[in-house]
N, C-alpha and C. Protein backbone atom coordinates (compact mmCIF):
# COMPACT_ATOMS: atom_id res chain seq x y z
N UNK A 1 104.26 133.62 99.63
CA UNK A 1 104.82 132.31 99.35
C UNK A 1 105.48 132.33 97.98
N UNK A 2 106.18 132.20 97.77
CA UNK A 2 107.14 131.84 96.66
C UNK A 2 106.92 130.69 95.82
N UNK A 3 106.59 130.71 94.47
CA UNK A 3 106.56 130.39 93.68
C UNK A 3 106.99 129.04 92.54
N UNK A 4 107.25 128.18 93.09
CA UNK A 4 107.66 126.55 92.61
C UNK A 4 108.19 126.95 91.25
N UNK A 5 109.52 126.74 90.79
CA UNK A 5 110.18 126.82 89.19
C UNK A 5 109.99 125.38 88.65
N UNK A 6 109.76 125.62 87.41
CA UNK A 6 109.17 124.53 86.50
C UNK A 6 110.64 123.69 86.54
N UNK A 7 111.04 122.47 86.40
CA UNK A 7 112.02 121.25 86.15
C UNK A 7 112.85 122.06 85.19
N UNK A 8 112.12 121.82 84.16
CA UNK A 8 112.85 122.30 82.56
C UNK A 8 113.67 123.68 83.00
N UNK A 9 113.33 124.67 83.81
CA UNK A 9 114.26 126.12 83.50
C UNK A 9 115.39 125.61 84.32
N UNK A 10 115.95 124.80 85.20
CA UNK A 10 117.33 124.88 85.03
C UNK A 10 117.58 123.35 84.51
N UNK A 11 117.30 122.92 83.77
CA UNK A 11 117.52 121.61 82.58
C UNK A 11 117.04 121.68 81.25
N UNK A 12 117.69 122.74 80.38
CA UNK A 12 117.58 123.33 78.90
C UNK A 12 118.02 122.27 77.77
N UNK A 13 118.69 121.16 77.95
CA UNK A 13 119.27 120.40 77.05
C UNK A 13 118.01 119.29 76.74
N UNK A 14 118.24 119.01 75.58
CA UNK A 14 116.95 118.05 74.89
C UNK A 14 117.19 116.82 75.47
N UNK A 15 118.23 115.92 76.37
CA UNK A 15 118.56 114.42 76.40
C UNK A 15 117.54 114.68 77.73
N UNK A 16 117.35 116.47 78.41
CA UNK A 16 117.03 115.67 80.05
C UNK A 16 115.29 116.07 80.09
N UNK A 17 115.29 116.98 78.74
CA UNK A 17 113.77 117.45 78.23
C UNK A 17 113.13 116.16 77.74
N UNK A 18 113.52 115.37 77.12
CA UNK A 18 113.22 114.03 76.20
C UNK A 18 112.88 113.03 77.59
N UNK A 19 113.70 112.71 78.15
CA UNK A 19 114.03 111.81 79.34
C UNK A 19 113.07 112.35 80.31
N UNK A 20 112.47 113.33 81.08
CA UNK A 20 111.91 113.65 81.86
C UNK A 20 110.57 114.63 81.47
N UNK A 21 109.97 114.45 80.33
CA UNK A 21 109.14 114.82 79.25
C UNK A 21 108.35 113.89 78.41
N UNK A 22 108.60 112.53 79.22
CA UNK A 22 107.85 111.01 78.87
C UNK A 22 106.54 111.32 79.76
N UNK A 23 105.38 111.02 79.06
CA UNK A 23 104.57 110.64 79.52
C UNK A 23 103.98 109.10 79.52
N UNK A 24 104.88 108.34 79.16
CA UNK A 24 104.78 107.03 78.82
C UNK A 24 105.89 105.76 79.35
N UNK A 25 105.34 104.77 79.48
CA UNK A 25 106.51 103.65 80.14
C UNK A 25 105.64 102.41 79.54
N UNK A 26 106.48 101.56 79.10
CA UNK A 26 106.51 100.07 79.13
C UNK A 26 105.67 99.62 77.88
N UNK A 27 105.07 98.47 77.83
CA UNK A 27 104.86 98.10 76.19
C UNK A 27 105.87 97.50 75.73
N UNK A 28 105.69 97.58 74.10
CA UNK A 28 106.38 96.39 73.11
C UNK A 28 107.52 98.12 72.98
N UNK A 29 107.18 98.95 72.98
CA UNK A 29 108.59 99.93 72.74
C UNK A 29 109.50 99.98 73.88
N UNK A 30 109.36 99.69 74.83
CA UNK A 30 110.31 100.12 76.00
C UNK A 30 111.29 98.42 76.46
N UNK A 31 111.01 97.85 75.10
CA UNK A 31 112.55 96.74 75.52
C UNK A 31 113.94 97.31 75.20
N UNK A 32 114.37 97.31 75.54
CA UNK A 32 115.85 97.74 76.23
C UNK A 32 115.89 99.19 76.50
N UNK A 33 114.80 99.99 77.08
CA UNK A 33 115.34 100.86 77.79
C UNK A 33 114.18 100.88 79.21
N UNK A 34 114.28 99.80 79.70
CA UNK A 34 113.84 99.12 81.24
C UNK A 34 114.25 100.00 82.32
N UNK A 35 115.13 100.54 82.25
CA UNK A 35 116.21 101.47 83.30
C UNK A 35 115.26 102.44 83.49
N UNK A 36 114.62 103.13 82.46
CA UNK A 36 113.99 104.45 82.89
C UNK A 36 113.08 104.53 84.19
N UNK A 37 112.65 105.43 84.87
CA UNK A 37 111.48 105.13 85.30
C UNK A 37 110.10 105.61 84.73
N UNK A 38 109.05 104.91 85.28
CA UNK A 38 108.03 105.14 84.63
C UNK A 38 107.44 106.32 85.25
N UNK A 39 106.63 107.36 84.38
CA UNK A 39 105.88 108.80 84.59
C UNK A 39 104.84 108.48 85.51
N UNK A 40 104.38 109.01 86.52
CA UNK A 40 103.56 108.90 87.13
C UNK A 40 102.65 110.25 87.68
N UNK A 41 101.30 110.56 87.88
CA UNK A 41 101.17 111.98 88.07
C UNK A 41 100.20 111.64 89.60
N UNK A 42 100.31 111.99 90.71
CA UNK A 42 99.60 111.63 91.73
C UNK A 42 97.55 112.14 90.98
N UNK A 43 97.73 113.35 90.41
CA UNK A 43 96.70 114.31 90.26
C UNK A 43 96.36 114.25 88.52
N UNK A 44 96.25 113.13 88.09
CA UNK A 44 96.20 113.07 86.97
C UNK A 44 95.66 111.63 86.56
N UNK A 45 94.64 111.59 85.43
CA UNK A 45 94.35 109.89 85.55
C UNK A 45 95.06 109.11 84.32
N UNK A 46 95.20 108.31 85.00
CA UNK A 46 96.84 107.19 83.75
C UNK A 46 96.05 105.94 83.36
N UNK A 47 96.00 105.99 81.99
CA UNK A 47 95.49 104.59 81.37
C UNK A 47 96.75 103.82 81.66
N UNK A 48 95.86 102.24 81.87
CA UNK A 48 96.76 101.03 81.77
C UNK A 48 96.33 100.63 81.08
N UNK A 49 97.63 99.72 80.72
CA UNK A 49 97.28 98.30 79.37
C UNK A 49 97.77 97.08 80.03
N UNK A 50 97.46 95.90 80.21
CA UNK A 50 98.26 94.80 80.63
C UNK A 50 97.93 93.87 79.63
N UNK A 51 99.07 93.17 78.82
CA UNK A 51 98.35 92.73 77.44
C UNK A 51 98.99 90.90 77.93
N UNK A 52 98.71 89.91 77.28
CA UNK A 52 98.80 88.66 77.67
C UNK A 52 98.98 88.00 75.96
N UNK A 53 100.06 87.54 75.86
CA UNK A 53 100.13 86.37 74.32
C UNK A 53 99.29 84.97 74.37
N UNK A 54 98.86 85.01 76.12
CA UNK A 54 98.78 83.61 76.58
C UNK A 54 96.98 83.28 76.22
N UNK A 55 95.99 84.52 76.22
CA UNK A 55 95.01 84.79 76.65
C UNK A 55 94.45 84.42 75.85
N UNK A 56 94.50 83.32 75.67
CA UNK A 56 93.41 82.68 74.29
C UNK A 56 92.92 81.29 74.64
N UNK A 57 91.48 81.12 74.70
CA UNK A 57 90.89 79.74 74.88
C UNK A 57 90.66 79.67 76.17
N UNK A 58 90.99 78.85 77.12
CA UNK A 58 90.13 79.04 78.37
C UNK A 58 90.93 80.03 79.00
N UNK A 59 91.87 80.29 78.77
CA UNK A 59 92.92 81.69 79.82
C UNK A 59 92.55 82.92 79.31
N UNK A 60 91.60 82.85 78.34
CA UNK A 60 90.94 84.39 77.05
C UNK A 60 90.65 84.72 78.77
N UNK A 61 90.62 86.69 78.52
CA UNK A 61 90.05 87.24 80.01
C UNK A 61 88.42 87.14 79.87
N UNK A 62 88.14 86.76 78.68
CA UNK A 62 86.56 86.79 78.64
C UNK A 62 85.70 85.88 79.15
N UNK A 63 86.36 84.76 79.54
CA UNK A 63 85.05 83.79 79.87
C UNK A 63 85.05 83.88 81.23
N UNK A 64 83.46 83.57 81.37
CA UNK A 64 83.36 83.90 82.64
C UNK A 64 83.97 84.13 83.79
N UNK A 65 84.37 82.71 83.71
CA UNK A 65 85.26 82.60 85.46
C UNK A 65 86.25 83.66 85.46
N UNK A 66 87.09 83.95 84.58
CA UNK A 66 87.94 84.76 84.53
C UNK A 66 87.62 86.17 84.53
N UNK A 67 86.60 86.58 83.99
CA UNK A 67 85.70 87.99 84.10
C UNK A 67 85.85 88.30 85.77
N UNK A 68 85.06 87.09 86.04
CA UNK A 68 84.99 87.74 87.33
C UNK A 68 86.00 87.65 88.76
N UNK A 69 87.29 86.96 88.17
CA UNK A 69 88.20 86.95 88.53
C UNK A 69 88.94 87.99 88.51
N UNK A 70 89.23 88.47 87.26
CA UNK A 70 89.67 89.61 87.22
C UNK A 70 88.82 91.33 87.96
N UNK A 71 88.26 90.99 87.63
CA UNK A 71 87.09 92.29 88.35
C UNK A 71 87.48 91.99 90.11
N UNK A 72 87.35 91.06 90.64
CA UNK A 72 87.56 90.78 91.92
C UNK A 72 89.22 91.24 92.68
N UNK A 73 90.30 90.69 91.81
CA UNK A 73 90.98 91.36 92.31
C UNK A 73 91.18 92.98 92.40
N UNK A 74 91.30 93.13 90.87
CA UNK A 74 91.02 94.67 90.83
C UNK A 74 90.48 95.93 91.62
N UNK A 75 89.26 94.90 92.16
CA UNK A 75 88.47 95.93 92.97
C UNK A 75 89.36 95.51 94.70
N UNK A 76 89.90 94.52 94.70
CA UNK A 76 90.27 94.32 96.44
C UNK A 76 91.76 95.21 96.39
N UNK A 77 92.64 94.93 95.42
CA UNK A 77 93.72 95.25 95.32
C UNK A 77 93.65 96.97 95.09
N UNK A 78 92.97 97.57 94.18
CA UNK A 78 92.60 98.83 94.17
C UNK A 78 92.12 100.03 95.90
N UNK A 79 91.28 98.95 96.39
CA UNK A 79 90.78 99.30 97.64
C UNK A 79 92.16 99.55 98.87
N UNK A 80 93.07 98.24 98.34
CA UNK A 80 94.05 97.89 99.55
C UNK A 80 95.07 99.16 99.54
N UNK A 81 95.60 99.32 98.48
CA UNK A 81 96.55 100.25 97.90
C UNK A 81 96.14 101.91 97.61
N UNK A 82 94.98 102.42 97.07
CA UNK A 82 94.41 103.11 97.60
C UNK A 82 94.13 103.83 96.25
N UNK A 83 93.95 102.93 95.03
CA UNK A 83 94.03 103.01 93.58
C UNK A 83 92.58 103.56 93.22
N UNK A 84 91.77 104.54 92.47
CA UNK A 84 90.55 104.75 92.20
C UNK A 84 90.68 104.48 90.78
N UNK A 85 89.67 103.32 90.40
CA UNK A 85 89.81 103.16 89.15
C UNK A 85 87.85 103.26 88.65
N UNK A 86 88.41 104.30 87.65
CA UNK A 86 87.37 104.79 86.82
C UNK A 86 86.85 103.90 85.96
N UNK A 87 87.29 103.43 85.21
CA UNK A 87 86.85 102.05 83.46
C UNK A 87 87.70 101.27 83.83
N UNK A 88 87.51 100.18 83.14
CA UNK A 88 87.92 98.42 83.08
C UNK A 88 87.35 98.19 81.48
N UNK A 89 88.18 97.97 80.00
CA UNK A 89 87.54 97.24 79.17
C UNK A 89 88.35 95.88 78.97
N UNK A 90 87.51 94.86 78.58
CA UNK A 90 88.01 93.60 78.56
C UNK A 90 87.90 93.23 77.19
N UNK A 91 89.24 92.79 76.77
CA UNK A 91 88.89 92.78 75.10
C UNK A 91 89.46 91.84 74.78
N UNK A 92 89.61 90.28 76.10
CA UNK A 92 89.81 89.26 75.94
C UNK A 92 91.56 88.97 75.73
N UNK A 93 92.78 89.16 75.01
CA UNK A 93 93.69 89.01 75.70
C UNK A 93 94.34 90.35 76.12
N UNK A 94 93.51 91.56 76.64
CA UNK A 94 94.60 92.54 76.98
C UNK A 94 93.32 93.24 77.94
N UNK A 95 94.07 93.90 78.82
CA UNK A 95 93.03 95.04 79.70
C UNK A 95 93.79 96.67 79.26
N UNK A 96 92.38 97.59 79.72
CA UNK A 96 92.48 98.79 79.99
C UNK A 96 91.99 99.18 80.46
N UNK A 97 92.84 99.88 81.49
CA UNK A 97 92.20 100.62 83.02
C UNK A 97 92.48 101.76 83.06
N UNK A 98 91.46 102.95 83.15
CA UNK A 98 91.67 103.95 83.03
C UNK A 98 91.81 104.53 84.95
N UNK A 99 92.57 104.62 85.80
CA UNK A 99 92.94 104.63 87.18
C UNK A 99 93.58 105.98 87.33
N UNK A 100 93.46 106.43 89.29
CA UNK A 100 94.10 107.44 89.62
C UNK A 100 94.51 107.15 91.32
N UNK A 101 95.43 107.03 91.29
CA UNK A 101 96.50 106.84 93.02
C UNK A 101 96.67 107.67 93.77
N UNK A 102 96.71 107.50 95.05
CA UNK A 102 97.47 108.56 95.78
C UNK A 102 98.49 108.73 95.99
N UNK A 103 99.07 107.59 95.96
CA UNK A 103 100.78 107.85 96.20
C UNK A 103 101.58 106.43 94.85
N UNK A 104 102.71 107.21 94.90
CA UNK A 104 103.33 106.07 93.77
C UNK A 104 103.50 104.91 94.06
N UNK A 105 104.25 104.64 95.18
CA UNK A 105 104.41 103.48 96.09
C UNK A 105 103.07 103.04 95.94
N UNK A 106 101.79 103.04 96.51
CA UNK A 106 100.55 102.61 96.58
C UNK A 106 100.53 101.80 94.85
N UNK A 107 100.77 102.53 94.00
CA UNK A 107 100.50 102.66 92.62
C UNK A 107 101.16 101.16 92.11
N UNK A 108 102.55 101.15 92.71
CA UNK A 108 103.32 100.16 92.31
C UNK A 108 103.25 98.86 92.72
N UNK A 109 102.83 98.92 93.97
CA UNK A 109 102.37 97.67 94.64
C UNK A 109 101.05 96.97 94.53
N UNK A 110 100.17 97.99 93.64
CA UNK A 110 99.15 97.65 92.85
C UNK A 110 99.13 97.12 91.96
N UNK A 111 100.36 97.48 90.68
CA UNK A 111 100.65 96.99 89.61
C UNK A 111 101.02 95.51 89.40
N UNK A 112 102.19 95.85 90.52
CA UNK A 112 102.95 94.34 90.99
C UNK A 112 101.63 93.07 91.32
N UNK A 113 101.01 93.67 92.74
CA UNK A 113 100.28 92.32 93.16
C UNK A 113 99.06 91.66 91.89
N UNK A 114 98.72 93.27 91.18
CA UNK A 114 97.49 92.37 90.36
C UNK A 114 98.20 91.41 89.19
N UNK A 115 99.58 92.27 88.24
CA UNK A 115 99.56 91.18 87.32
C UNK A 115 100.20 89.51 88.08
N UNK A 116 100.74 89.43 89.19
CA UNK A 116 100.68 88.36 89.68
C UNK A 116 99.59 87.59 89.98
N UNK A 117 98.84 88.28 90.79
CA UNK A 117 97.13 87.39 90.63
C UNK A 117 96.95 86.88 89.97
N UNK A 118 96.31 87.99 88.87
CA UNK A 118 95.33 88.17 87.28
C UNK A 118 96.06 86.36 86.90
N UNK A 119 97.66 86.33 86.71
CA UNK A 119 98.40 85.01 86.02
C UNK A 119 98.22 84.21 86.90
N UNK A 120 98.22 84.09 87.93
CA UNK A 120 98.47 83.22 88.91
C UNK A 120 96.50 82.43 88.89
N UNK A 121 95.80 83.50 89.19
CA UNK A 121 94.77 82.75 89.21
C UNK A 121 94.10 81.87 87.27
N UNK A 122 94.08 83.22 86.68
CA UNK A 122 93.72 82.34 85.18
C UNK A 122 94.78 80.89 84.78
N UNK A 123 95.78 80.92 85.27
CA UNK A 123 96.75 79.97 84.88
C UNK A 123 96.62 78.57 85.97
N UNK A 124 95.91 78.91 86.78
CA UNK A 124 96.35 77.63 87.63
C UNK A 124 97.26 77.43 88.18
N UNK A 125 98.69 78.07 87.94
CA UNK A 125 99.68 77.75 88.56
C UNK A 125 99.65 77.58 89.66
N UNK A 126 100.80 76.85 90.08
CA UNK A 126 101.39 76.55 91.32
C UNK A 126 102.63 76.27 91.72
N UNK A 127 103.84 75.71 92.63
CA UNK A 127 105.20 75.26 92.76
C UNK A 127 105.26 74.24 92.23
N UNK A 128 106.31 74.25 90.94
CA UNK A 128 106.19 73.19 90.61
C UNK A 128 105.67 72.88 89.12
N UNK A 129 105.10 73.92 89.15
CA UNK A 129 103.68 74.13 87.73
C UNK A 129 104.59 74.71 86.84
N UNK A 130 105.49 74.26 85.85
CA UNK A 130 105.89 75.45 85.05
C UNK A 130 105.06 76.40 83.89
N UNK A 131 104.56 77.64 83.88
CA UNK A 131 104.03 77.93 82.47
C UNK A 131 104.45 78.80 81.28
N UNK A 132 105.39 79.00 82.54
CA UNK A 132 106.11 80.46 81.14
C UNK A 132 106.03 81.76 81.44
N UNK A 133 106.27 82.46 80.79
CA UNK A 133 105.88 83.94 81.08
C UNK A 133 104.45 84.50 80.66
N UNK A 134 103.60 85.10 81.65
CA UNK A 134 102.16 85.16 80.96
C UNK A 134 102.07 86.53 80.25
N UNK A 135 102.32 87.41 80.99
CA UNK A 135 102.22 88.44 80.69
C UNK A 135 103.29 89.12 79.18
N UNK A 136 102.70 90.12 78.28
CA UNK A 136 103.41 89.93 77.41
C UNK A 136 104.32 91.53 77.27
N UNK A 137 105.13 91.59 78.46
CA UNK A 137 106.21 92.78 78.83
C UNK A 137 105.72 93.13 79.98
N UNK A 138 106.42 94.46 79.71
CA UNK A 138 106.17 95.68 80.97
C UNK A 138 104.82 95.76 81.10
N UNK A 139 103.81 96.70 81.62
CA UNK A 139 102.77 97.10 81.92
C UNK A 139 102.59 98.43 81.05
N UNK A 140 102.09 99.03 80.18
CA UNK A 140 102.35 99.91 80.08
C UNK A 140 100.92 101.33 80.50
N UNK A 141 101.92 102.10 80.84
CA UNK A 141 100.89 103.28 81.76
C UNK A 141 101.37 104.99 80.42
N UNK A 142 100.20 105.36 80.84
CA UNK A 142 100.51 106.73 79.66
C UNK A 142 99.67 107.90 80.68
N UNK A 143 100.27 108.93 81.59
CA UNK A 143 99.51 110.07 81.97
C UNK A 143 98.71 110.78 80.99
N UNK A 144 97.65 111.02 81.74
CA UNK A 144 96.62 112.08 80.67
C UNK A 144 96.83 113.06 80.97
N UNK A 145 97.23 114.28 80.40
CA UNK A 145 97.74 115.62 80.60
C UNK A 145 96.25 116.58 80.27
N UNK A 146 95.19 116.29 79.30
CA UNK A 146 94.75 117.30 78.87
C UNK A 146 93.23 116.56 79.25
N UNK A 147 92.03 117.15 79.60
CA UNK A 147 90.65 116.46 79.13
C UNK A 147 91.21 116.09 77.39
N UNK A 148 91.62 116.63 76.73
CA UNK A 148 91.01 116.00 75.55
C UNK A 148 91.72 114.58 75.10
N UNK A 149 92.79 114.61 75.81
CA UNK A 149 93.29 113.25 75.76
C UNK A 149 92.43 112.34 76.50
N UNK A 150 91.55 112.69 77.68
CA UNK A 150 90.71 111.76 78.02
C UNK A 150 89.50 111.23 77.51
N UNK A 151 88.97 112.77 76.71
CA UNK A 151 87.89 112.71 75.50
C UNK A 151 88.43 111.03 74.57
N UNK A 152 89.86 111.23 73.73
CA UNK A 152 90.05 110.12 73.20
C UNK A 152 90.54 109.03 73.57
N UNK A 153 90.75 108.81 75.22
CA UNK A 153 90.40 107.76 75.69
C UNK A 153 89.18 106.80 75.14
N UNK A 154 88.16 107.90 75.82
CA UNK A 154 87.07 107.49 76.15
C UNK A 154 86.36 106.45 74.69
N UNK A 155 86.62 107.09 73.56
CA UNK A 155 86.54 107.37 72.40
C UNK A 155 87.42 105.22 72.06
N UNK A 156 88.51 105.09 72.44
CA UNK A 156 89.41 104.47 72.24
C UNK A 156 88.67 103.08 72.96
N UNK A 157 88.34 103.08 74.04
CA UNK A 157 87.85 101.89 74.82
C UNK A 157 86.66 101.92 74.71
N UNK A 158 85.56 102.81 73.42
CA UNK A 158 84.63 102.25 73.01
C UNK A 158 84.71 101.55 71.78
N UNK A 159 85.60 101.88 71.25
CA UNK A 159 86.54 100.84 70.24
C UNK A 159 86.61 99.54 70.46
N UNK A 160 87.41 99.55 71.48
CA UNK A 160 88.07 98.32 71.79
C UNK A 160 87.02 97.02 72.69
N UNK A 161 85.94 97.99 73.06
CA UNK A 161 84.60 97.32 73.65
C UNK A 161 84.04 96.89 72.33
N UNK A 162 83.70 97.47 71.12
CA UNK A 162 83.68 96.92 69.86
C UNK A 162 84.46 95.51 69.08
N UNK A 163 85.48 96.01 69.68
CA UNK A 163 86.37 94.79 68.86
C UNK A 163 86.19 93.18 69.93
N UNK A 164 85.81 93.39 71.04
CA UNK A 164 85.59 92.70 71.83
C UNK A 164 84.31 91.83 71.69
N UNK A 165 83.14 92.45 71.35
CA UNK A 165 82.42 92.35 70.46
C UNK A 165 81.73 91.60 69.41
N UNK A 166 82.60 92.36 68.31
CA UNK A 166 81.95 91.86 66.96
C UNK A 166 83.18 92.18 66.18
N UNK A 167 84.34 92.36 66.78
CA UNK A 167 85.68 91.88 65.79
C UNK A 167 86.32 93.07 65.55
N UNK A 168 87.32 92.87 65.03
CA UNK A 168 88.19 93.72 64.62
C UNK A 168 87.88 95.25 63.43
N UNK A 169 86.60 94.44 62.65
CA UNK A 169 86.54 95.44 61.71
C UNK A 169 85.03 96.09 62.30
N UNK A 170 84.66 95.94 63.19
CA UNK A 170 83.61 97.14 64.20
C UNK A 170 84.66 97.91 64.98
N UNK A 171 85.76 97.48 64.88
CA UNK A 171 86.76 98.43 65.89
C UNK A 171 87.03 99.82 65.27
N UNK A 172 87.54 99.25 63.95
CA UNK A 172 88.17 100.21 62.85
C UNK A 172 87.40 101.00 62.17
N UNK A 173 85.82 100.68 62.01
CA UNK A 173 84.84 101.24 61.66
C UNK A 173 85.24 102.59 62.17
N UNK A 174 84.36 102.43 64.06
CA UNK A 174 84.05 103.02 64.91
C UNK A 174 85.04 104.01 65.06
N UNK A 175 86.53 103.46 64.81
CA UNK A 175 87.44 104.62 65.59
C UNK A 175 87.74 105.75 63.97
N UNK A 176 87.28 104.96 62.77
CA UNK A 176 87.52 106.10 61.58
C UNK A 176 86.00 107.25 62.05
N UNK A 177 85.28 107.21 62.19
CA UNK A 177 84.31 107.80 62.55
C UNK A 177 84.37 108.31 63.92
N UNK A 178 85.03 108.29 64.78
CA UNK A 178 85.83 108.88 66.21
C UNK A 178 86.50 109.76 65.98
N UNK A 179 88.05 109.49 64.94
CA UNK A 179 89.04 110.01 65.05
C UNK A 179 88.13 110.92 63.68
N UNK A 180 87.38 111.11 62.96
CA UNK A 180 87.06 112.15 62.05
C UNK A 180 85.96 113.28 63.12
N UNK A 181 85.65 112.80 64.25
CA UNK A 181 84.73 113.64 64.67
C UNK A 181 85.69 114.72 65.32
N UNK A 182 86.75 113.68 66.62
CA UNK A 182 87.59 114.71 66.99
C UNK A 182 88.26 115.77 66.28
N UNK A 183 88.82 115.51 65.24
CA UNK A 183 89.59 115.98 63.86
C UNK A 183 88.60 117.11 63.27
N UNK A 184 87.53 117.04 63.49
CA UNK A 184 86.64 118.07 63.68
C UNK A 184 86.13 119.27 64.75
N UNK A 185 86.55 118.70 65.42
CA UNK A 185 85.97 119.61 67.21
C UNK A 185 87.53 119.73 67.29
N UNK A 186 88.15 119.36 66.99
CA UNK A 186 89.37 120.00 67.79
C UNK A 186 90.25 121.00 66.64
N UNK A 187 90.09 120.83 65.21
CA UNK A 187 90.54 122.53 64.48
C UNK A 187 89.23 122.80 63.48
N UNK A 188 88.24 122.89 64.47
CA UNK A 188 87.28 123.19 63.92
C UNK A 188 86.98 125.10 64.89
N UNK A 189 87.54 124.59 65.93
CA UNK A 189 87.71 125.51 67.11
C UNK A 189 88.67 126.85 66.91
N UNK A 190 89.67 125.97 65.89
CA UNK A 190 90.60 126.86 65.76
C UNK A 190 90.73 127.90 64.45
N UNK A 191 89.93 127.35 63.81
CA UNK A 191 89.73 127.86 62.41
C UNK A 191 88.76 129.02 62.45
């Protein structure tokens, strides 16, 4: 059987290395370049972020009703589409889901139906209801290429379970004492 050639050996130029060498889509960086598409790895697990400006006071993702609102779709919509999702942290106006798909299509129609829910149900809306835009951009998704990028996942959404918490400055604590351990195990190896 013959041997699959990597993308890059017949595409040597940096615009199509740069462009197709993203492991990242959407967020507060990807306004005005919407066109791209987003990285996706069938065999690989991709943090999400879905962040909300709106999510404060009774629409916060933290209070109850909404906890378990959100958990509910997640888990039906995940099931429907065929999404395996590993972590969920709730850090009140933003999520992170650490997830893995079988197919992209599946992936996208996952993305689509939950942040419609997620707004649709915390908001009340209805026809007629105007509220604005809830969500605050794109979605943004980042492939994990290496365990050790998942190591500082892991590392990252115990952070952010912190800041969720007991505030902002248990966040920053935790992750200077994270990011000095990794910073250790990882050219500690090499040295």
């Amino acid at each position: 059987m013959k041997a699959q050639a990597s993308f890059f050996d017949y595409h040597k130029t940096k615009d199509i290395r740069r462009q197709y060498g993203r492991t990242w889509h959407g967020g507060a960086e990807s306004r005005g370049h919407r066109k791209n598409f987003r990285p996706l790895s069938e065999r690989k697990w991709i943090h999400l972020v879905l962040k909300s400006h709106k999510a404060k006071g009774p629409w916060s993702f933290l209070t109850p009703k909404n906890q378990a609102l959100i958990q509910k779709v997640l888990t039906e919509r995940a099931k429907k589409w065929g999404v395996q999702i590993a972590e969920i942290v709730n850090v009140g106006n933003h999520l992170h889901i650490k997830c893995r798909f079988k197919y992209r299509e599946g992936f996208q129609n996952f993305l689509r139906s939950v942040t419609s829910l997620i707004a649709r149900g915390i908001t009340q809306s209805r026809r007629g209801v105007k509220v604005g835009k809830f969500w605050q951009g794109l979605a943004f998704t980042r492939v994990l290429k290496t365990s050790f990028e998942e190591l500082q996942l892991k590392g990252y959404f115990k952070a952010n379970l912190r800041e969720a918490r007991k505030g902002p400055k248990a966040r920053e604590e935790f992750l200077g004492k994270f990011n000095a351990w990794i910073y250790r195990l990882r050219y500690a190896s090499t040295a």
